[in-house]
PDB file of N, CA and C in Angstrom:
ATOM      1  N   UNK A   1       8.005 -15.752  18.118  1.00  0.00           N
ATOM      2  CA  UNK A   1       7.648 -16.103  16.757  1.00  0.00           C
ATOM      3  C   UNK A   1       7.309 -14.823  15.985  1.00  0.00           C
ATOM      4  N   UNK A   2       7.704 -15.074  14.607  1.00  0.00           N
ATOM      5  CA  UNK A   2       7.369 -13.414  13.919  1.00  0.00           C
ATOM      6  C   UNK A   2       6.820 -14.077  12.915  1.00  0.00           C
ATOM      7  N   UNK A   3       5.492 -12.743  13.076  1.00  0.00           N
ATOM      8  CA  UNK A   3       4.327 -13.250  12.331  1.00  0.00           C
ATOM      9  C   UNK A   3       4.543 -12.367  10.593  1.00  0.00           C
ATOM     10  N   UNK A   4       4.578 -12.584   9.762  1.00  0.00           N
ATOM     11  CA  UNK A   4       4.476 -12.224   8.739  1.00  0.00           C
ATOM     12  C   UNK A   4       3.493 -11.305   8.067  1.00  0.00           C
ATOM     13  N   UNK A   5       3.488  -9.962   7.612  1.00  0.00           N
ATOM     14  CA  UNK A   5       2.448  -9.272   7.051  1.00  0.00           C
ATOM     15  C   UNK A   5       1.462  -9.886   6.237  1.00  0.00           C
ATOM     16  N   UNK A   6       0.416  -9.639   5.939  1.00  0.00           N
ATOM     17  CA  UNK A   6      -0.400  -9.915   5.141  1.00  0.00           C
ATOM     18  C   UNK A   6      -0.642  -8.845   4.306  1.00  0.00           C
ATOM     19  N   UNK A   7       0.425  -9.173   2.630  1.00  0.00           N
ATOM     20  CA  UNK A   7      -0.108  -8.119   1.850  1.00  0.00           C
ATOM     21  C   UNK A   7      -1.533  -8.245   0.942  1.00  0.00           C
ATOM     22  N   UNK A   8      -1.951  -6.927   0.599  1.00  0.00           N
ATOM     23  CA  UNK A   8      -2.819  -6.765  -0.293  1.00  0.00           C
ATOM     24  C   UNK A   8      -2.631  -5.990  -1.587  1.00  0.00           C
ATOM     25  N   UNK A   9      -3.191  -6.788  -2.689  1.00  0.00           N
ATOM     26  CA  UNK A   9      -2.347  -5.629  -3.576  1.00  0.00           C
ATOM     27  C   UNK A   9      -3.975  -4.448  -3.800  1.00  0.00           C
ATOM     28  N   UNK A  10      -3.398  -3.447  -4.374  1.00  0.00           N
ATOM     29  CA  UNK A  10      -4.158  -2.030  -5.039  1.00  0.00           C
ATOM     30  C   UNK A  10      -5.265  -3.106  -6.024  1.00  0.00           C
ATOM     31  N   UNK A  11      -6.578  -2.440  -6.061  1.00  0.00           N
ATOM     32  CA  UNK A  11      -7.338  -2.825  -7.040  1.00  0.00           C
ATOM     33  C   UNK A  11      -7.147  -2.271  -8.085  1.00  0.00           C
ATOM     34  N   UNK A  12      -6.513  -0.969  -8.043  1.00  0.00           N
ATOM     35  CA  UNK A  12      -6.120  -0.111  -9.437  1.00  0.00           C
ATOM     36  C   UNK A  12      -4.903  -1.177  -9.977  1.00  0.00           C
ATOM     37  N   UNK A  13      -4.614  -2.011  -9.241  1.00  0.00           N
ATOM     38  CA  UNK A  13      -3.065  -2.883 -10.248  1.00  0.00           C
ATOM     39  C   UNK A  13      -3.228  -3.596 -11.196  1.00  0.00           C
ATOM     40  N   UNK A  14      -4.664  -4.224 -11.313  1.00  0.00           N
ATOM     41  CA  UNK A  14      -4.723  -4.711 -12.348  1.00  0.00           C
ATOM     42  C   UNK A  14      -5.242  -3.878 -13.854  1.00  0.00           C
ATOM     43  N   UNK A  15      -5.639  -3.189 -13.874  1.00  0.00           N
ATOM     44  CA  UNK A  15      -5.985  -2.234 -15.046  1.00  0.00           C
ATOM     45  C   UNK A  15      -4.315  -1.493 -15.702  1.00  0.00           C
ATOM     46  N   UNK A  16      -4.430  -1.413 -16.755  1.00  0.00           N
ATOM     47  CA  UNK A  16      -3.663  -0.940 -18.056  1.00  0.00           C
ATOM     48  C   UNK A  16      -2.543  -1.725 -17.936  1.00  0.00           C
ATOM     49  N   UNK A  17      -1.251  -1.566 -17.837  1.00  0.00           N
ATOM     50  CA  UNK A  17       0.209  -1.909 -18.812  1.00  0.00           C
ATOM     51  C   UNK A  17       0.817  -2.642 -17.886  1.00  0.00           C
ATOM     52  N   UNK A  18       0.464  -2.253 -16.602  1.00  0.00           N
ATOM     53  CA  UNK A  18       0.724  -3.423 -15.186  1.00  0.00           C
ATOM     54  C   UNK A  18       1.944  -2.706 -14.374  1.00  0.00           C
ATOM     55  N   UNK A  19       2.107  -1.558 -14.934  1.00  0.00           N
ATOM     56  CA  UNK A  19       3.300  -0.856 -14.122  1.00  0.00           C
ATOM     57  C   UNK A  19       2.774  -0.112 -12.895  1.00  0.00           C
ATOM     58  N   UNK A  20       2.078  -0.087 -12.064  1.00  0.00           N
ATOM     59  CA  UNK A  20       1.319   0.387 -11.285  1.00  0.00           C
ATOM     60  C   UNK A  20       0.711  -0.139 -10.059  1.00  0.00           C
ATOM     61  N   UNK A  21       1.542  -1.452  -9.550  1.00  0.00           N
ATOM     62  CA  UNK A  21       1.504  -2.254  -9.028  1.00  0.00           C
ATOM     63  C   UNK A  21       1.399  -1.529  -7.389  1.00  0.00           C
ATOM     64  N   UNK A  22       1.010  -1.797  -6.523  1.00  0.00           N
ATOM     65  CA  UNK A  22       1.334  -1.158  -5.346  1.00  0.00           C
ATOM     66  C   UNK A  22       0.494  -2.091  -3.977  1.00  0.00           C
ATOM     67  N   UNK A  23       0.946  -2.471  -2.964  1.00  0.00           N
ATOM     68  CA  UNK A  23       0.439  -3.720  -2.291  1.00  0.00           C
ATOM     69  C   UNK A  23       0.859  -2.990  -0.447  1.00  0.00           C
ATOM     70  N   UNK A  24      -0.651  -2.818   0.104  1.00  0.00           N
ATOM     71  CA  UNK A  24      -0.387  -2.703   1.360  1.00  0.00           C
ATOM     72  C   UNK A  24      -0.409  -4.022   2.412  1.00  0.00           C
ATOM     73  N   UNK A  25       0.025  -3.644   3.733  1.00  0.00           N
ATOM     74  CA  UNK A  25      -0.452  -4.668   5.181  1.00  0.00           C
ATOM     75  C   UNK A  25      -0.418  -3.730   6.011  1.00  0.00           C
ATOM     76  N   UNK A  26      -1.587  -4.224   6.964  1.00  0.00           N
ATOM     77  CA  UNK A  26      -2.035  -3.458   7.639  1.00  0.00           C
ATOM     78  C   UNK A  26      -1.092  -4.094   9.154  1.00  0.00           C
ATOM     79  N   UNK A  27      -0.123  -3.215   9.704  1.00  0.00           N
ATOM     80  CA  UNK A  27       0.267  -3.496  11.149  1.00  0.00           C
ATOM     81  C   UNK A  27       0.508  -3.179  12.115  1.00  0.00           C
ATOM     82  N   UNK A  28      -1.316  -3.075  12.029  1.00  0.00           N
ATOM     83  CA  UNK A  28      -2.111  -2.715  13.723  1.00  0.00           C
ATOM     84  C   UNK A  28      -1.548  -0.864  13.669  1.00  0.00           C
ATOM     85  N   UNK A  29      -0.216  -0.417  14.159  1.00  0.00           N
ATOM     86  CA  UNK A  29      -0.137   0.923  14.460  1.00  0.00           C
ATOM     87  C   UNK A  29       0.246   1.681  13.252  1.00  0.00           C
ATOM     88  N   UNK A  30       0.440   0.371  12.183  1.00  0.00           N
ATOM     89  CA  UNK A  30       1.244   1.122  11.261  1.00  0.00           C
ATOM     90  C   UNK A  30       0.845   0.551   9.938  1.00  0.00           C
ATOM     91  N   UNK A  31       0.836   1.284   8.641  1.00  0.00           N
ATOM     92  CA  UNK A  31       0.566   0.779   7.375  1.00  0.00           C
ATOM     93  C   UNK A  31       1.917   0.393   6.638  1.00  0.00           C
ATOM     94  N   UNK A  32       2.116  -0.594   5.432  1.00  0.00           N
ATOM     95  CA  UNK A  32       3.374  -1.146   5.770  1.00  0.00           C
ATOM     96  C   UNK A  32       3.301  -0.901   3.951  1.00  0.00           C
ATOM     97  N   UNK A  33       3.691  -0.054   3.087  1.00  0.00           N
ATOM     98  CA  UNK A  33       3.389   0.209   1.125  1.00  0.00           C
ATOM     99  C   UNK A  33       4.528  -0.459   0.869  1.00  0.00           C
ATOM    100  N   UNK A  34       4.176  -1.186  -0.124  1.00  0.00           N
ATOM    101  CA  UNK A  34       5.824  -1.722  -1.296  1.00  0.00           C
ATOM    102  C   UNK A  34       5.611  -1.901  -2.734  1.00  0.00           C
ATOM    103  N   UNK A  35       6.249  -1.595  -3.812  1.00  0.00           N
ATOM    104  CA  UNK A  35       6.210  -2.049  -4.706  1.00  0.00           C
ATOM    105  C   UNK A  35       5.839  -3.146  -5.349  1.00  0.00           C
ATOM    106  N   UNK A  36       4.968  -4.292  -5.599  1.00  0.00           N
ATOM    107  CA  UNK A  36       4.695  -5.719  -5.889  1.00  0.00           C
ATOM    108  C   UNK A  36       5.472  -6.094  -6.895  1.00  0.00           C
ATOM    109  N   UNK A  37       5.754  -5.386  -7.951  1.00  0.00           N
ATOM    110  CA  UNK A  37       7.231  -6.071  -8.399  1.00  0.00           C
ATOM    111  C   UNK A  37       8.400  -5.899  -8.450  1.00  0.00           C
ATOM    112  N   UNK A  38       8.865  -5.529  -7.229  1.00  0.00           N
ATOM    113  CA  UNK A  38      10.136  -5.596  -6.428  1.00  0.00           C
ATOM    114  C   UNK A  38       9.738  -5.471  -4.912  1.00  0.00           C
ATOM    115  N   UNK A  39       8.760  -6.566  -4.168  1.00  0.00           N
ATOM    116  CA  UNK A  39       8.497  -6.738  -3.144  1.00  0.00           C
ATOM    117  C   UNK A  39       9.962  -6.696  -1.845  1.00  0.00           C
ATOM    118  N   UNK A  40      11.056  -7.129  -2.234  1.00  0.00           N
ATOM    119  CA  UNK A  40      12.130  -6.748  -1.476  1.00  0.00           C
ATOM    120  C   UNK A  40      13.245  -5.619  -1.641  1.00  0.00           C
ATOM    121  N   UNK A  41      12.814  -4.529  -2.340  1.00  0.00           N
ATOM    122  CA  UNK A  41      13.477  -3.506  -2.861  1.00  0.00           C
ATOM    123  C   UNK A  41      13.256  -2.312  -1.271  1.00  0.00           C
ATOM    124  N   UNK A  42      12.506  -2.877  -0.553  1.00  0.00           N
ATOM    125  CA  UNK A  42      11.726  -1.686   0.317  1.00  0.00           C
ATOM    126  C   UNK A  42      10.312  -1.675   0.312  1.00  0.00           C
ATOM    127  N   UNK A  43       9.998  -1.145   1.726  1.00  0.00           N
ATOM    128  CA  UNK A  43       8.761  -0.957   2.140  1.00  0.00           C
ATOM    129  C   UNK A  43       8.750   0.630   3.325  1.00  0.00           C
ATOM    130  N   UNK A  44       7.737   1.306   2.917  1.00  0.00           N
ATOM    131  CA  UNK A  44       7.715   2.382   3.554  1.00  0.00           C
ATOM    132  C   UNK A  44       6.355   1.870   4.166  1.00  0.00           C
ATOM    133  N   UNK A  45       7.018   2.436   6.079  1.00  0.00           N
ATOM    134  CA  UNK A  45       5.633   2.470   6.767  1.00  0.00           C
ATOM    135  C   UNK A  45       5.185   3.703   7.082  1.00  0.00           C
ATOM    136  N   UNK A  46       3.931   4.161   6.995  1.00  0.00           N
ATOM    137  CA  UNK A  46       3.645   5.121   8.243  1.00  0.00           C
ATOM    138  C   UNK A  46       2.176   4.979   8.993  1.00  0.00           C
ATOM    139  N   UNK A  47       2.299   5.600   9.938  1.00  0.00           N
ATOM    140  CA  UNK A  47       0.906   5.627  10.769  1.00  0.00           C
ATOM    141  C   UNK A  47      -0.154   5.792  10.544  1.00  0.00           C
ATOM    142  N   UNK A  48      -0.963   4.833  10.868  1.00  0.00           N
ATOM    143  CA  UNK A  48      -2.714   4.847  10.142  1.00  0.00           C
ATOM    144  C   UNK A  48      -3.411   5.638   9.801  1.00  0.00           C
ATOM    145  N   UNK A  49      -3.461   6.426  11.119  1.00  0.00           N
ATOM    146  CA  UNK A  49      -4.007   7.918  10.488  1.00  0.00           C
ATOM    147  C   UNK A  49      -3.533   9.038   9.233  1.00  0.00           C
ATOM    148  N   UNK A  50      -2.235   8.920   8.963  1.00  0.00           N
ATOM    149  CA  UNK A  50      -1.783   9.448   7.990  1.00  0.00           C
ATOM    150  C   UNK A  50      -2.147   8.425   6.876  1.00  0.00           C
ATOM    151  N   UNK A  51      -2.129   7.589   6.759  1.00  0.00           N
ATOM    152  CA  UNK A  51      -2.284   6.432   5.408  1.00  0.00           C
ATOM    153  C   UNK A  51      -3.395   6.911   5.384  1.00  0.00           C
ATOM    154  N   UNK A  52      -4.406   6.828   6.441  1.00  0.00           N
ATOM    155  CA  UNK A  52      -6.064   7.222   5.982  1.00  0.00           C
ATOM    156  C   UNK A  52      -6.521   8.736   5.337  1.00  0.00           C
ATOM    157  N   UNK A  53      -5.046   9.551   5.758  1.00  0.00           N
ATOM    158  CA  UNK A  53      -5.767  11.005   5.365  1.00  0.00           C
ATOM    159  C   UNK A  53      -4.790  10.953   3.368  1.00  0.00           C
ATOM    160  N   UNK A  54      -3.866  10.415   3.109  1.00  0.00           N
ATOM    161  CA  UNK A  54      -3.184  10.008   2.353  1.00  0.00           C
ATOM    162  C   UNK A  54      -4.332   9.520   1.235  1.00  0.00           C
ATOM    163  N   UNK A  55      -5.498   8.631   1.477  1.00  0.00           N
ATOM    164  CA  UNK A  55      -6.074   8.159   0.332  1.00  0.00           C
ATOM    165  C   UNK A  55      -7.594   8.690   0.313  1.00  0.00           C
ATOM    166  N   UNK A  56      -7.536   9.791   1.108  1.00  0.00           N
ATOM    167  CA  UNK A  56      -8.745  10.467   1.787  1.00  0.00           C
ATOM    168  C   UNK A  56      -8.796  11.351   0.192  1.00  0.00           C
ATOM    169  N   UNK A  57      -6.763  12.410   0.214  1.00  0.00           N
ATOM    170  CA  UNK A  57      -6.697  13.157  -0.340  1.00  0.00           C
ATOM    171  C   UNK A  57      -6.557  12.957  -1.663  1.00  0.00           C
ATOM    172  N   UNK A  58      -6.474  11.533  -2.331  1.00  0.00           N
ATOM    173  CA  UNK A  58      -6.317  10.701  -3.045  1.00  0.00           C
ATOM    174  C   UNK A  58      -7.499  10.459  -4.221  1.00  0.00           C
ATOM    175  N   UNK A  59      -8.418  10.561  -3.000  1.00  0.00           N
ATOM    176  CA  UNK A  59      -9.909  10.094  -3.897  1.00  0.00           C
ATOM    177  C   UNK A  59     -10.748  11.824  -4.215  1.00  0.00           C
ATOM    178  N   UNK A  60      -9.807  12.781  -3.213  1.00  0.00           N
ATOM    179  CA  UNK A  60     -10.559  13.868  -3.851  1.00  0.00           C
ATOM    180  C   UNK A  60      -9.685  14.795  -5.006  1.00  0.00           C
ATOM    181  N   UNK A  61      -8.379  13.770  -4.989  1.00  0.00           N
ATOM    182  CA  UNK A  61      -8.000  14.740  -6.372  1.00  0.00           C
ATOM    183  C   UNK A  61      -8.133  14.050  -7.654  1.00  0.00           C
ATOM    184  N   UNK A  62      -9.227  12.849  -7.599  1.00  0.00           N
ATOM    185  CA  UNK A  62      -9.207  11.862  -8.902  1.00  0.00           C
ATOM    186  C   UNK A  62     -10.982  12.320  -9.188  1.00  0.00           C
ATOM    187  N   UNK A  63     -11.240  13.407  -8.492  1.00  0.00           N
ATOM    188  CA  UNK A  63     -13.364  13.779  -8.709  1.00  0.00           C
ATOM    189  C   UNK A  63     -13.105  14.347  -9.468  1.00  0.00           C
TER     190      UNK A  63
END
């Protein structure tokens, strides 16, 4: 049986013009990013630890 991701979208998606959409799932070894409005256009995964250093570097270039 194949279990289906559970996306989440960005809390930044709802603020301004709505183009900014961006929706993760978390799976287990791997982080799974896609576009939310073109949810079947593609999804890029990569490994947790990189997703974590990814929004690490994220929050220190928005101080």
């Amino acid at each position: 049986m194949t279990v289906l991701p559970r996306w989440q979208k960005s809390s930044y998606s709802e603020g301004g013009d709505g183009n900014t959409c961006v929706e993760i799932a978390d799976l287990h070894t791997r982080i799974a990013i896609r576009d939310s409005k073109a949810p079947y256009r593609g999804t890029l995964t990569i490994p947790v630890g990189s997703f974590d250093a990814l929004v690490q570097s994220l929050k220190r270039a928005t101080v």
